[in-house]
C-alpha atoms as a PDB file:
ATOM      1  CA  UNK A   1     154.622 223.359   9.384  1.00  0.00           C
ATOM      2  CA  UNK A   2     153.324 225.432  12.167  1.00  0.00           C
ATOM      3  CA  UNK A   3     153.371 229.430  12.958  1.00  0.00           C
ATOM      4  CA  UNK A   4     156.275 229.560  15.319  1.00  0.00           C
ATOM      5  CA  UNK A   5     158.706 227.231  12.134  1.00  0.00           C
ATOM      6  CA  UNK A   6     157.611 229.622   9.386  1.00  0.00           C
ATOM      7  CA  UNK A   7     157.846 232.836  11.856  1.00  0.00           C
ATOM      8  CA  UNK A   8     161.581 231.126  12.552  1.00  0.00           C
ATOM      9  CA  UNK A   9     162.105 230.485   8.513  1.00  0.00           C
ATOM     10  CA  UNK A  10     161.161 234.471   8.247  1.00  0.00           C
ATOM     11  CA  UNK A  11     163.586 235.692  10.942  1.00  0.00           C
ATOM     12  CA  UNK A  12     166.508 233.289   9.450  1.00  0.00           C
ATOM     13  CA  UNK A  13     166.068 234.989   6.423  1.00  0.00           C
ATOM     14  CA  UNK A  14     165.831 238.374   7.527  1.00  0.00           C
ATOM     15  CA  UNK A  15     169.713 237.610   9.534  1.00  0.00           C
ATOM     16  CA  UNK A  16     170.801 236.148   5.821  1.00  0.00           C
ATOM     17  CA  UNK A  17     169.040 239.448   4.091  1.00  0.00           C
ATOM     18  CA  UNK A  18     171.144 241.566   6.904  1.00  0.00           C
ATOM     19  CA  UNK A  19     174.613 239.752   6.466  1.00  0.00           C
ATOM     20  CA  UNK A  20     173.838 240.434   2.829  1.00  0.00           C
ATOM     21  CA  UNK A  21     172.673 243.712   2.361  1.00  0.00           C
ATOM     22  CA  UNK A  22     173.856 245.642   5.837  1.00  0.00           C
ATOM     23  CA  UNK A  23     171.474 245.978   8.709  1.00  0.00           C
ATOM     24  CA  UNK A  24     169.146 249.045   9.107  1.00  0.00           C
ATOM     25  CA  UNK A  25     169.075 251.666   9.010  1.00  0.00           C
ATOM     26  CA  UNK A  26     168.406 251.382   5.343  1.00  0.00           C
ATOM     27  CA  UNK A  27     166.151 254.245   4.485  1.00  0.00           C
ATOM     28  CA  UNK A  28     165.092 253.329   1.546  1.00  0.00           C
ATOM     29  CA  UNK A  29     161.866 255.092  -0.045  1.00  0.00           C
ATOM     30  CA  UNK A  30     158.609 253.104   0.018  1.00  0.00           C
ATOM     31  CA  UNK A  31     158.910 253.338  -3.651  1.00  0.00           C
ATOM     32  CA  UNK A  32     162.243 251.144  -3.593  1.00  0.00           C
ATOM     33  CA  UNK A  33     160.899 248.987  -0.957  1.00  0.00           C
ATOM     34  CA  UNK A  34     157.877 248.123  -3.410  1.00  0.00           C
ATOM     35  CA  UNK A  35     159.958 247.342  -6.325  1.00  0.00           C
ATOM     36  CA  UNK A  36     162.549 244.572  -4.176  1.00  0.00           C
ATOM     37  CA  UNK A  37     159.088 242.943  -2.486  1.00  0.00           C
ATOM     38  CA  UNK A  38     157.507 243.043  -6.189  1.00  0.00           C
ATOM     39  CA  UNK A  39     160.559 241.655  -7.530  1.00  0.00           C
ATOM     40  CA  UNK A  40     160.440 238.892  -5.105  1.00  0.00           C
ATOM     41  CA  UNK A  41     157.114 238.063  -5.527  1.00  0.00           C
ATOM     42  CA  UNK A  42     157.580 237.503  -9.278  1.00  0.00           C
ATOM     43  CA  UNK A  43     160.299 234.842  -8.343  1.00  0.00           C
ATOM     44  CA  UNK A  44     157.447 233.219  -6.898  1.00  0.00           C
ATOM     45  CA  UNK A  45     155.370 233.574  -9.609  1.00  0.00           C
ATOM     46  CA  UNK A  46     158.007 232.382 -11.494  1.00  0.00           C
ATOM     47  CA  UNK A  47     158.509 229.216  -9.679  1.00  0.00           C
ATOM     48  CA  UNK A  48     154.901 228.399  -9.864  1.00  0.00           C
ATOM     49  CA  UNK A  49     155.097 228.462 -13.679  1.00  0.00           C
ATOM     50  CA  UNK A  50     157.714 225.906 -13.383  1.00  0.00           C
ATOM     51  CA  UNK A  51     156.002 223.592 -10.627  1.00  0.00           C
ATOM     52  CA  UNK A  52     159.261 224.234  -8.550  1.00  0.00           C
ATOM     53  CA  UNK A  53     157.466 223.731  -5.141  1.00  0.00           C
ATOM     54  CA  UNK A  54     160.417 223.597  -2.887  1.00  0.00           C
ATOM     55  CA  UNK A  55     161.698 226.855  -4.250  1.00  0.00           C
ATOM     56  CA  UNK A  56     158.266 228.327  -3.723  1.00  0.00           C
ATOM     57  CA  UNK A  57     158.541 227.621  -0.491  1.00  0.00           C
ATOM     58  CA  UNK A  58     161.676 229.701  -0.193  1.00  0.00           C
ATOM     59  CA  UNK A  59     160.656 232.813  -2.203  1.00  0.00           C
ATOM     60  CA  UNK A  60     157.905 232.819  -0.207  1.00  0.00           C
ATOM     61  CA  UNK A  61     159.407 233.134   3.132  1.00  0.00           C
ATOM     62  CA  UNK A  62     161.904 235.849   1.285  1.00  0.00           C
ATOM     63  CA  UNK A  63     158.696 237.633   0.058  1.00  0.00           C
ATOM     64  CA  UNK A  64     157.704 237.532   4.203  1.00  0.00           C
ATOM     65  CA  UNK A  65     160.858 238.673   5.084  1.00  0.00           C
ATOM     66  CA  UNK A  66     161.260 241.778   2.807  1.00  0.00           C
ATOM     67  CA  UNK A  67     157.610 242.634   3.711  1.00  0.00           C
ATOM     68  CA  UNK A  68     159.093 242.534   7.751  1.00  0.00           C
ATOM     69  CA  UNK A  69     162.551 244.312   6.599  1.00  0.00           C
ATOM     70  CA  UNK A  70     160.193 247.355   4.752  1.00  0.00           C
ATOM     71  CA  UNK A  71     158.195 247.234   8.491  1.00  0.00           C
ATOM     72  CA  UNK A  72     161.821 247.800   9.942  1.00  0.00           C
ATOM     73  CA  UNK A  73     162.527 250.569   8.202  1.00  0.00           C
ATOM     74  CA  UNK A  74     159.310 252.062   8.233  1.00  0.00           C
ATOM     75  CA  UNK A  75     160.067 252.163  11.973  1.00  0.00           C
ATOM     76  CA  UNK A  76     163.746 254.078  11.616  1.00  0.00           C
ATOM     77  CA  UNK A  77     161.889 257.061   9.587  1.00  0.00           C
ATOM     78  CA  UNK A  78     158.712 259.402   9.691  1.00  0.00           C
ATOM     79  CA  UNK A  79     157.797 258.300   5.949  1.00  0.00           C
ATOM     80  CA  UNK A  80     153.643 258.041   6.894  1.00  0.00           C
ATOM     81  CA  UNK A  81     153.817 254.011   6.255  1.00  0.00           C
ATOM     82  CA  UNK A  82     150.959 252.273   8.418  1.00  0.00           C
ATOM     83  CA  UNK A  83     149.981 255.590  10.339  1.00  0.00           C
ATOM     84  CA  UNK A  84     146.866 255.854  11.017  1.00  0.00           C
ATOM     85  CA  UNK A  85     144.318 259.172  11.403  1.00  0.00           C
END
């Protein structure tokens, strides 16, 4: 699988995540942001323990995709994520 298929994988699950959950603006604290990606990432953890490798796969690209949705909504609010200086 090359860049440009898991880039598309990421962006079809941010459109699922936004028919889901709403589309920005969220505004949810960094905090709460943390907690979904962490949550995420322990599904992947999770699958790993079981030696489910196709659902890996697919927590991973949801762990991607919450990473890019926190990125969005860094970008609809002043809350100091990724500034710089």
């Amino acid at each position: 699988m090359n860049r440009e298929e898991i880039f598309k994988l990421i962006s079809d699950e941010r459109d699922r995540q936004d028919c889901k959950w709403g589309k920005l603006p969220r505004w949810l604290a960094d905090v709460i942001w943390l907690a979904v990606l962490v949550e995420e990432v322990g599904e992947c953890a999770k699958a790993i323990l079981k030696q489910d490798w196709s659902n890996l796969r697919i927590e991973a690209v949801q762990v991607a995709a919450v990473a890019v949705a926190w990125m969005e909504d860094a970008e609809n609010h002043d809350n100091g994520l990724y500034k710089v200086g």
